[in-house]
Protein backbone atom coordinates (compact mmCIF):
# COMPACT_ATOMS: atom_id res chain seq x y z
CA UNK A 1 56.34 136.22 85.31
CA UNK A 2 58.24 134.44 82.03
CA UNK A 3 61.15 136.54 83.10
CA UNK A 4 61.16 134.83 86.69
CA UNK A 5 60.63 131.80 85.54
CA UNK A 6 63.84 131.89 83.55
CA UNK A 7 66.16 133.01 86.40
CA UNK A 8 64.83 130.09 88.38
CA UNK A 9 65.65 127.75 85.72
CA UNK A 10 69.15 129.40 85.13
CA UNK A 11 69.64 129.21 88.74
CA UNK A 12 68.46 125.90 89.25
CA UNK A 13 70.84 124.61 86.36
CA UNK A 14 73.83 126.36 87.77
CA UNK A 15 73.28 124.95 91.07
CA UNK A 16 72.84 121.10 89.49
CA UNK A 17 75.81 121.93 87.54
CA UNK A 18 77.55 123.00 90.98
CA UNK A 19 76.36 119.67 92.69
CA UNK A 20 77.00 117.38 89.89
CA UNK A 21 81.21 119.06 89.53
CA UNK A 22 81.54 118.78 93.69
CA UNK A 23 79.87 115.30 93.23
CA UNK A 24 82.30 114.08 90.80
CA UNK A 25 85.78 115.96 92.73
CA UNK A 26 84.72 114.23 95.96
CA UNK A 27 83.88 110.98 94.47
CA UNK A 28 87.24 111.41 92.92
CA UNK A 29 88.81 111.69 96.21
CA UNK A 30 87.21 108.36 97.99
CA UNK A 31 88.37 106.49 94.64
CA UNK A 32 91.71 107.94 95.25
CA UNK A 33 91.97 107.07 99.52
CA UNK A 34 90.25 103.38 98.80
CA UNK A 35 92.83 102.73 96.28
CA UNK A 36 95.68 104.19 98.55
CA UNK A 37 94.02 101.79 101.77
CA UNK A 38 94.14 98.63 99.28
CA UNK A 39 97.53 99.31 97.98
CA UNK A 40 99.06 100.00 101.49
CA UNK A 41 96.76 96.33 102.71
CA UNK A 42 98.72 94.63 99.92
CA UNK A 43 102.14 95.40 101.22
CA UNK A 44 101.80 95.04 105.03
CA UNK A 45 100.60 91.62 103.61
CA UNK A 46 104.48 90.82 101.81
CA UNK A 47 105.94 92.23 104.83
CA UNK A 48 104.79 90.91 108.52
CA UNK A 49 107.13 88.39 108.64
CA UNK A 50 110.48 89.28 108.41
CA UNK A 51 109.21 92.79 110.09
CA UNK A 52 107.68 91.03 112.71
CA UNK A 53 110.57 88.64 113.43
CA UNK A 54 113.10 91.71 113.57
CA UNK A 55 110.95 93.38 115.96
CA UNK A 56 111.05 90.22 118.63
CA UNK A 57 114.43 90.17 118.13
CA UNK A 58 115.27 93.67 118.84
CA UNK A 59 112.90 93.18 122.10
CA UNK A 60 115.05 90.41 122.79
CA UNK A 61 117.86 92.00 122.54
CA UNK A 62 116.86 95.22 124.51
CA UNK A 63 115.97 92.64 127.46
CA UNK A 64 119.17 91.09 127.41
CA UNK A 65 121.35 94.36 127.39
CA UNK A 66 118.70 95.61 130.26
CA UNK A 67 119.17 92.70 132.31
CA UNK A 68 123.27 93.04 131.59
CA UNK A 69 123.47 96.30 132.66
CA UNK A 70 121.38 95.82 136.04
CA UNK A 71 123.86 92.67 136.91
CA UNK A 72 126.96 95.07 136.30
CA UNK A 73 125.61 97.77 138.47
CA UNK A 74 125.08 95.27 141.06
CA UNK A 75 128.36 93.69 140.64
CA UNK A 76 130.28 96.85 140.60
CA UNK A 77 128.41 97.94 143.74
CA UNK A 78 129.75 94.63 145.86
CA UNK A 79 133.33 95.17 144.54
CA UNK A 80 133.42 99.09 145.50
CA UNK A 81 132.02 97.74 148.63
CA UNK A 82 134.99 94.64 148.74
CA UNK A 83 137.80 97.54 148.03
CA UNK A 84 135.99 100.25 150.53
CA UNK A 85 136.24 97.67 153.29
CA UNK A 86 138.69 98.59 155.78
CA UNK A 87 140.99 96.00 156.82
């Protein structure tokens, strides 16, 4: 019975010993990503502006050369049609 007793206690300390290792190596981790979400929080916070304002501007910009291009193809379309036109 005393020998029993022993394993269980053996076993019961390797398994707290487990627990407490895992415990610390995942606690580890969370520090590690909470860190990584307030560090990556703190720039996004020195950069929307300027980011921002390029991005409206390159929208802008993309509307301007899409609207551009549809009035050339329209244009070129009535001249082909000007020159086509038999006299």
């Amino acid at each position: 019975m005393n020998q029993h007793i022993g394993v269980t206690f053996l076993g019961m300390a390797m398994t707290t010993g487990v627990g407490l290792i895992a415990g610390w190596a995942i606690g580890d981790l969370i520090r590690r990503y909470r860190q990584g979400v307030e560090q990556l929080d703190a720039l996004r916070r020195q950069l929307p502006q300027p980011y921002s304002a390029l991005l409206f501007q390159e929208r802008q910009l993309r509307e301007i050369r899409g609207v551009l291009n549809d009035l050339h193809k329209m244009i070129r379309a009535v001249t082909k049609g000007l020159e086509k036109r038999p006299s």
